[in-house]
N, C-alpha and C. Protein backbone atom coordinates (compact mmCIF):
# COMPACT_ATOMS: atom_id res chain seq x y z
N UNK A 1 235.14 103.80 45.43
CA UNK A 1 234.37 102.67 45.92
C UNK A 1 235.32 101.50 46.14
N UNK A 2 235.23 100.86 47.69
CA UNK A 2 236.52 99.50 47.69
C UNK A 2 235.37 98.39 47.83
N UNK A 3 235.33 97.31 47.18
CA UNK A 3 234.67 96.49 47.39
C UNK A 3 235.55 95.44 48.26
N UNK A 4 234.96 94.81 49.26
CA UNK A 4 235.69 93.89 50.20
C UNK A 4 236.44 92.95 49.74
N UNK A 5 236.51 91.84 48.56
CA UNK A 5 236.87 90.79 48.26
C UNK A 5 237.23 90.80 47.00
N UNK A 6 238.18 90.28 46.51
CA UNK A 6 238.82 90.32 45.27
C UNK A 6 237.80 89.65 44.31
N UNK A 7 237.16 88.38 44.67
CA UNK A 7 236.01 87.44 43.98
C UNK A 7 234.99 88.40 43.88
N UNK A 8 234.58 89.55 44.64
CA UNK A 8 233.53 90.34 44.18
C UNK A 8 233.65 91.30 43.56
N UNK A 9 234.75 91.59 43.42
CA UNK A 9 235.41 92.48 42.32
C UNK A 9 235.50 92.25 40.66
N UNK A 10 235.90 91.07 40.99
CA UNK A 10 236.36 90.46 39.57
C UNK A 10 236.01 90.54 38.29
N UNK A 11 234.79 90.84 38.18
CA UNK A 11 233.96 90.80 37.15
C UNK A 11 233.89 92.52 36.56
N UNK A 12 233.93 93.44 37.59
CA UNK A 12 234.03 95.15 37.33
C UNK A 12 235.68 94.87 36.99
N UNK A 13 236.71 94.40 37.76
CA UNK A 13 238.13 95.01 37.22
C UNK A 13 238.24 94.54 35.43
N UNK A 14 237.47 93.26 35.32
CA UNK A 14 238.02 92.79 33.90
C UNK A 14 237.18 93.65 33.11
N UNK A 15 236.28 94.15 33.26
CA UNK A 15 235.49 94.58 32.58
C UNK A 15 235.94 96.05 32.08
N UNK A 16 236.36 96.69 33.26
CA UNK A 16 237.30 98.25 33.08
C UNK A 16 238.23 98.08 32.44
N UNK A 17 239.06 96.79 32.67
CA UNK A 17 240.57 96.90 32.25
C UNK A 17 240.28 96.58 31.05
N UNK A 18 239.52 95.99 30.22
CA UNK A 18 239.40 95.84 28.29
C UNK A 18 238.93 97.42 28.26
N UNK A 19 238.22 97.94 29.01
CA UNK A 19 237.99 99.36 28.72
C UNK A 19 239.33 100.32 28.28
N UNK A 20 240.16 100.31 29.32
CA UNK A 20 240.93 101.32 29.86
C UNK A 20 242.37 100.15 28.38
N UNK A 21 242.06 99.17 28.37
CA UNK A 21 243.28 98.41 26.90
C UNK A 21 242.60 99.57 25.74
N UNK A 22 241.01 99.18 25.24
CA UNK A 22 240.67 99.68 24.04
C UNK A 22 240.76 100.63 23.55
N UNK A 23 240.81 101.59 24.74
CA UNK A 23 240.66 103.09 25.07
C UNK A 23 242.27 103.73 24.30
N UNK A 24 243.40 102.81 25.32
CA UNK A 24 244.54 103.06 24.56
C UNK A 24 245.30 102.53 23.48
N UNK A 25 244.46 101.81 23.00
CA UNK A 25 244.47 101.05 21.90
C UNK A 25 244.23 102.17 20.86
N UNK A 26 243.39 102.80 21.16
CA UNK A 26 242.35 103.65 19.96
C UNK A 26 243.47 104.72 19.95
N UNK A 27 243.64 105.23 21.15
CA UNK A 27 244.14 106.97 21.48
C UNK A 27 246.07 106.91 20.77
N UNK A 28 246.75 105.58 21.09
CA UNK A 28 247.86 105.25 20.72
C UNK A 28 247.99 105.22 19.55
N UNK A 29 246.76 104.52 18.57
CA UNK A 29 247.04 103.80 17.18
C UNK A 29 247.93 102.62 17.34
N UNK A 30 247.50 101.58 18.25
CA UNK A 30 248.28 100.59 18.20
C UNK A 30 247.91 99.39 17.74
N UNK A 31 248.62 98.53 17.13
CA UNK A 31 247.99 97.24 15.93
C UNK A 31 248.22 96.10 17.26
N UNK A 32 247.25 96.20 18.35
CA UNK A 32 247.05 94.71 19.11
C UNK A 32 245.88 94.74 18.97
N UNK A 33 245.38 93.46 18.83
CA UNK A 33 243.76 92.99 19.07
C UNK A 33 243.86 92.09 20.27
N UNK A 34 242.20 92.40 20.74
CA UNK A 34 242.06 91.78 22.26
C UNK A 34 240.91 90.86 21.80
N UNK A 35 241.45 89.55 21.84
CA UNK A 35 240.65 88.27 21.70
C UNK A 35 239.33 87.80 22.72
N UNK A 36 240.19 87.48 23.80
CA UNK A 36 239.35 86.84 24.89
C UNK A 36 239.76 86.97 26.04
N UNK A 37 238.42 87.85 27.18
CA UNK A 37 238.75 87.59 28.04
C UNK A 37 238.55 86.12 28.95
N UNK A 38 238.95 86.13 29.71
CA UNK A 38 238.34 84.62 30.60
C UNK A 38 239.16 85.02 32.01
N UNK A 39 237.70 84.64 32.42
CA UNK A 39 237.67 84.90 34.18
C UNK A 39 239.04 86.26 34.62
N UNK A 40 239.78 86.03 34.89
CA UNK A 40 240.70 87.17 34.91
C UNK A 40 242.06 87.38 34.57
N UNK A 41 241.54 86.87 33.09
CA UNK A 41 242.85 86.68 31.85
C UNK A 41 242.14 87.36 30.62
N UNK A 42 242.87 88.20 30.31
CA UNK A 42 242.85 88.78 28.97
C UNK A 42 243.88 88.24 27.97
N UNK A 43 243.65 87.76 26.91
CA UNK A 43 244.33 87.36 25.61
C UNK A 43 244.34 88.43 24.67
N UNK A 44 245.47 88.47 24.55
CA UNK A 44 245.64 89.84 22.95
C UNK A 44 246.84 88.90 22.41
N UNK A 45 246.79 90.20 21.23
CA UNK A 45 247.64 89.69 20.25
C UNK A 45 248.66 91.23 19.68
N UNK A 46 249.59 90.76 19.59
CA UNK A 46 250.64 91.86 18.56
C UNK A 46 251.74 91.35 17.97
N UNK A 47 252.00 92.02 17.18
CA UNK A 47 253.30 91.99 16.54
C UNK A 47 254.77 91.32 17.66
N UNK A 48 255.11 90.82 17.35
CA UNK A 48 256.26 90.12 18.21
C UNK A 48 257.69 90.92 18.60
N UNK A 49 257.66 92.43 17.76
CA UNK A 49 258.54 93.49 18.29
C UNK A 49 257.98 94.24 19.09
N UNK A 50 256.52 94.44 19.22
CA UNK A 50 255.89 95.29 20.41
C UNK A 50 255.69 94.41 21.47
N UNK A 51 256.00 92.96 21.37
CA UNK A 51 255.41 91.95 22.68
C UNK A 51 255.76 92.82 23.89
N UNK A 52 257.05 92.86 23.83
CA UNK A 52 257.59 93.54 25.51
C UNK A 52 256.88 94.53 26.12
N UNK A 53 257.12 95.93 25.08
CA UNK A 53 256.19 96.68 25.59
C UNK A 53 254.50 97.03 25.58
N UNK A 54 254.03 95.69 24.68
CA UNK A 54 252.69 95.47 24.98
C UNK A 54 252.09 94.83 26.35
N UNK A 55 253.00 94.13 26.36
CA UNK A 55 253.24 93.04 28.41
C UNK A 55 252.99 94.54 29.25
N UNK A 56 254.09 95.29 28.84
CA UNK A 56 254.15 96.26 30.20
C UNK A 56 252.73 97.16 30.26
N UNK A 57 252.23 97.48 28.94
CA UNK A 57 250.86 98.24 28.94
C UNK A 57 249.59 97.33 29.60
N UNK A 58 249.93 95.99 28.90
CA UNK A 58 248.50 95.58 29.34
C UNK A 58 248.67 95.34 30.86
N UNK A 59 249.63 94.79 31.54
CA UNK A 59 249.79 95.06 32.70
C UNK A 59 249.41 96.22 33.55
N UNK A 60 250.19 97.08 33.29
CA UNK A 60 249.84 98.45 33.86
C UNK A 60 248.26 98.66 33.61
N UNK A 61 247.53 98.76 32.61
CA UNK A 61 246.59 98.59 32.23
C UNK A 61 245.21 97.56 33.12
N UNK A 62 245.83 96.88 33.41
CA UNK A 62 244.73 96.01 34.38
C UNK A 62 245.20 96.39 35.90
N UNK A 63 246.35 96.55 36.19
CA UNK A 63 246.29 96.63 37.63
C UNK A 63 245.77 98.19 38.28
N UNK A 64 245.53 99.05 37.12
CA UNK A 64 244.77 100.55 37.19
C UNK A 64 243.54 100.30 37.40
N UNK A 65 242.93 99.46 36.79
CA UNK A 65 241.57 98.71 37.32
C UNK A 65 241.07 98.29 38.27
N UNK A 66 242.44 97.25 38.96
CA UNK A 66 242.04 96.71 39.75
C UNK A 66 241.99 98.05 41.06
N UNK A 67 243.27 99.08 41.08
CA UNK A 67 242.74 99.98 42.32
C UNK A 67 241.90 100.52 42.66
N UNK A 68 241.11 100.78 41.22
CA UNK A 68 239.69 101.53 41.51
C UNK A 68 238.98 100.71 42.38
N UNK A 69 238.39 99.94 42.10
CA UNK A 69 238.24 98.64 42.94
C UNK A 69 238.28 98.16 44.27
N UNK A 70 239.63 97.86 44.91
CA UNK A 70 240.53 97.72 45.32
C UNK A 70 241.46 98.50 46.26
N UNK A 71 241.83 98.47 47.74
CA UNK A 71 242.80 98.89 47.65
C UNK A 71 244.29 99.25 46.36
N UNK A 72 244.35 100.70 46.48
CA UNK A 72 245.63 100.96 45.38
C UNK A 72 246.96 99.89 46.07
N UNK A 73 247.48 99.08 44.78
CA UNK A 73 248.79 98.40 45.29
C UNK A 73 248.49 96.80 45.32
N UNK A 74 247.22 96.58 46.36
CA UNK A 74 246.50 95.11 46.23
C UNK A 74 247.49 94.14 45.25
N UNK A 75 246.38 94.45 43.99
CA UNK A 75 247.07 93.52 42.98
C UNK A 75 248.06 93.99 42.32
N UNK A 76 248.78 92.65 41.68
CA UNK A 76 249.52 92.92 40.75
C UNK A 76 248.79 92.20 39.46
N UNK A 77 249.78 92.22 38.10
CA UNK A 77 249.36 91.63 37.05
C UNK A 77 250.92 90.58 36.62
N UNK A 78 249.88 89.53 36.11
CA UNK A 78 251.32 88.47 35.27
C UNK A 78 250.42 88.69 34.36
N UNK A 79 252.08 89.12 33.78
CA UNK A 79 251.50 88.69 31.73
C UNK A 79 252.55 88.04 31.18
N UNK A 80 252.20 86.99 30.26
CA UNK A 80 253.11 86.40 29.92
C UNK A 80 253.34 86.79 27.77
N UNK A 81 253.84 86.30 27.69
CA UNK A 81 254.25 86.21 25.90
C UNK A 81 254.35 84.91 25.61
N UNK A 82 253.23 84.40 24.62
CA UNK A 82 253.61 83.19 24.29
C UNK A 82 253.63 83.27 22.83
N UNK A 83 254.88 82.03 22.25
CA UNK A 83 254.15 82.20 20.32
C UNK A 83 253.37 82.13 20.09
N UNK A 84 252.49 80.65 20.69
CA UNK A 84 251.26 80.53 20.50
C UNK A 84 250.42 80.36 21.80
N UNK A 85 249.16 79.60 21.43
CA UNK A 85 247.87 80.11 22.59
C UNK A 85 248.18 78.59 23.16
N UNK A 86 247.78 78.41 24.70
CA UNK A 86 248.18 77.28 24.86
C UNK A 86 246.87 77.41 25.79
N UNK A 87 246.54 75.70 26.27
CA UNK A 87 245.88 76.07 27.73
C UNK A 87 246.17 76.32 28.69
């Protein structure tokens, strides 16, 4: 299914992509928790030696979402690492 517009999408990709995080969250055994989403930002949390390769999962992780969606490729994902939560 491609839905035309990224704004009409938005709400199914975030919604899959905490799916398709929890999913490998569970299946991995991995110690991140997923706080909050907002509009089309997900907040987690981990350990500060898995940051890197938690960036690259949750990334990968949302932009698998978005193809279903989506033309495959469309989006990309920024994730950033911060110490703390900022606005």
């Amino acid at each position: 299914m491609i839905i035309k517009t990224i704004q009409e999408a938005n709400a199914s990709i975030l919604k899959l992509a905490l799916i398709y995080l929890q999913e490998r969250i569970d299946r991995e055994n991995l110690d991140v928790i997923i706080h909050l989403p907002i509009h089309d930002e997900i907040l987690s949390s981990c350990h500060k030696d898995f940051a890197t390769t938690w960036k690259k999962i949750q990334g990968e992780e949302m932009v698998r979402a978005a193809d279903v969606f989506l033309e495959p490729g469309l989006l990309g994902a920024d994730t950033d690492i911060l110490e703390v939560w900022t606005k």
